[in-house]
Protein backbone atom coordinates (compact mmCIF):
# COMPACT_ATOMS: atom_id res chain seq x y z
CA UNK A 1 -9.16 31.67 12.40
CA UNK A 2 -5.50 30.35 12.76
CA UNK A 3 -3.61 28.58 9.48
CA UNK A 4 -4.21 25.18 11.03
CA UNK A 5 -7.99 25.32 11.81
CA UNK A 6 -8.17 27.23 8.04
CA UNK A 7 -6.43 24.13 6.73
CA UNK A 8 -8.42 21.41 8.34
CA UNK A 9 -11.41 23.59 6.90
CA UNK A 10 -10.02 23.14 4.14
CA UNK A 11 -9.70 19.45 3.98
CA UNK A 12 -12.96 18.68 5.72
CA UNK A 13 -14.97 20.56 2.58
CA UNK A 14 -12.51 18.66 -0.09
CA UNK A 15 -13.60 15.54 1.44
CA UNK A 16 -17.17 15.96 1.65
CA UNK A 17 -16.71 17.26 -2.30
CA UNK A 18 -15.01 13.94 -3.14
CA UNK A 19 -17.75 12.42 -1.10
CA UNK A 20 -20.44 13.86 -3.25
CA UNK A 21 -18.85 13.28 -6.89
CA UNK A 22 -17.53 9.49 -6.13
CA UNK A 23 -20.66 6.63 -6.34
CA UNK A 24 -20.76 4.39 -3.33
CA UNK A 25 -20.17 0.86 -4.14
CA UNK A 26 -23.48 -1.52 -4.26
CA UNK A 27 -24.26 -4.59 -2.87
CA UNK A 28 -26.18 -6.31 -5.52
CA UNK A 29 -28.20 -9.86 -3.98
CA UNK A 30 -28.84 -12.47 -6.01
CA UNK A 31 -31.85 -13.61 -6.67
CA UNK A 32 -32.80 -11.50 -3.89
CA UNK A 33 -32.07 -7.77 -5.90
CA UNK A 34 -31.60 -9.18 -9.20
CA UNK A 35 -33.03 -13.09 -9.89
CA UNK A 36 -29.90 -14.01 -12.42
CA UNK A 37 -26.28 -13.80 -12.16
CA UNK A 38 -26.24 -12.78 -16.00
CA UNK A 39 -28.35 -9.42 -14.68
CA UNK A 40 -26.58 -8.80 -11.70
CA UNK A 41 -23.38 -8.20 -13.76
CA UNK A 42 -25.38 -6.00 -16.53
CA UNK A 43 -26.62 -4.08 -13.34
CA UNK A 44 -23.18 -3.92 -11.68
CA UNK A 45 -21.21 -0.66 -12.11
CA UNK A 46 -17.76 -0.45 -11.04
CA UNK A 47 -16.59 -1.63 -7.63
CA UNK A 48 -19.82 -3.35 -6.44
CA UNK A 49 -20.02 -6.61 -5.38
CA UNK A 50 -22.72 -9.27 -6.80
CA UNK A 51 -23.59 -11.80 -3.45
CA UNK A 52 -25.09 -14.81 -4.55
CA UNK A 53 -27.04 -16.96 -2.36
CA UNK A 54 -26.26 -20.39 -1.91
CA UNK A 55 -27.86 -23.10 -4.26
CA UNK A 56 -27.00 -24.17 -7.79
CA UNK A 57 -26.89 -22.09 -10.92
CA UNK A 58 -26.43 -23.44 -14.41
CA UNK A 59 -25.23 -20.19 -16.28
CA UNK A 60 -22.87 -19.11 -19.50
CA UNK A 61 -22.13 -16.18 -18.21
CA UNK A 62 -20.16 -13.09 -20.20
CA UNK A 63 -18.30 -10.93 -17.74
CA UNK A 64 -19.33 -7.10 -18.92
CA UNK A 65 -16.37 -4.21 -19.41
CA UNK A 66 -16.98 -2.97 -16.20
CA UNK A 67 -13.55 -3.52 -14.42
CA UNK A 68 -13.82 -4.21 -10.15
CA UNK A 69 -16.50 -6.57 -10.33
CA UNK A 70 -16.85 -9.00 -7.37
CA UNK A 71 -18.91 -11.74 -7.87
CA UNK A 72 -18.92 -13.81 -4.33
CA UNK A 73 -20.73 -16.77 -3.20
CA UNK A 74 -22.21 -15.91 0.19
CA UNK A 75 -21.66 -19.48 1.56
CA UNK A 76 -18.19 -20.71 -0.06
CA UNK A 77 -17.88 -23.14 -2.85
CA UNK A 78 -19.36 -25.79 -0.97
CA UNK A 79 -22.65 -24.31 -0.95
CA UNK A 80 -22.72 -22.61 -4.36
CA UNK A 81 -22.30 -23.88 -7.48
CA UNK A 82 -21.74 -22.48 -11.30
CA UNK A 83 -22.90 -25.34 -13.40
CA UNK A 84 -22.11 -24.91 -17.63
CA UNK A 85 -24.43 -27.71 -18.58
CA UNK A 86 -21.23 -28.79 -20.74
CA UNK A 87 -22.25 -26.22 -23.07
CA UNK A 88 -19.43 -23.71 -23.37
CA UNK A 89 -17.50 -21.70 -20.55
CA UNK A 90 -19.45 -20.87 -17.35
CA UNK A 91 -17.80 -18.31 -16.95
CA UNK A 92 -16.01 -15.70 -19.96
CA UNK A 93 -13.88 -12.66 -19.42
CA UNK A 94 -12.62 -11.04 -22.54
CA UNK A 95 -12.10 -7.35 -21.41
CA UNK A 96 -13.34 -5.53 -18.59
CA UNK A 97 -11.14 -6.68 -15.68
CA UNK A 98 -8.39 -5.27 -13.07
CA UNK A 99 -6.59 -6.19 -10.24
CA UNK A 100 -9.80 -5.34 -8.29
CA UNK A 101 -12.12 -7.95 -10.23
CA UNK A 102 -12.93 -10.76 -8.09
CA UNK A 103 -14.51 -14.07 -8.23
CA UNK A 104 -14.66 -16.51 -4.99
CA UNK A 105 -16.81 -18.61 -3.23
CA UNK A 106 -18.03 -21.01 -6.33
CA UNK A 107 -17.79 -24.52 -7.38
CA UNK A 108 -17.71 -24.26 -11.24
CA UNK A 109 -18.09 -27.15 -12.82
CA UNK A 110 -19.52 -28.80 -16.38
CA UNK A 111 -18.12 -25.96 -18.66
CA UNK A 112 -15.25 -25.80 -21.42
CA UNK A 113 -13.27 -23.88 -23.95
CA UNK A 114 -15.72 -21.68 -26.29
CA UNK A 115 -15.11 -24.14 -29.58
CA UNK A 116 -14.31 -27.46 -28.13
């Protein structure tokens, strides 16, 4: 076997060992996988992406330590809102995000400071 083939051996078998150890991501459908939001994100691990289907949603959510979340609305913001029901925040991060953490796709609306 000549260096170059042993070498591209080589790489082929670290690959598939990466391959092996590293979790795909998941796409997570909601309410098709998962009926809430709120459980889609307790469900998530790292890197997958939530998809919600279009419609309205009135939700407090509390984004979990889980950094690389994306939490998309399949149909833009025109088709898919986050409603607060003037509550508190729809939507609260604390810890648990990156520069991979994504939210898009959502009209949030009827939510406010935790306190005011």
């Amino acid at each position: 076997m000549s260096r170059t083939s042993s070498l591209s051996m080589t790489g082929l078998l670290v690959a598939l060992v990466l391959l092996a150890v590293v979790p795909a991501a998941a796409a997570i459908r909601v309410p098709t996988d998962v009926s809430t939001i709120g459980g889609a994100l307790q469900a998530a691990t790292p890197g997958d992406t939530i998809l919600v289907a279009p419609g309205s949603y009135q939700v407090n959510l509390e984004w979990p330590s889980t950094p690389g979340i994306k939490l998309i609305g399949e149909a833009g913001a025109l088709a898919t809102i986050l409603d607060g029901r003037d509550i508190v925040q729809v939507i609260g991060i604390y810890t648990g995000v990156d520069t991979t953490t994504v939210v898009r796709g959502f009209r949030i609306q009827n939510g406010h400071a935790e306190g005011q």
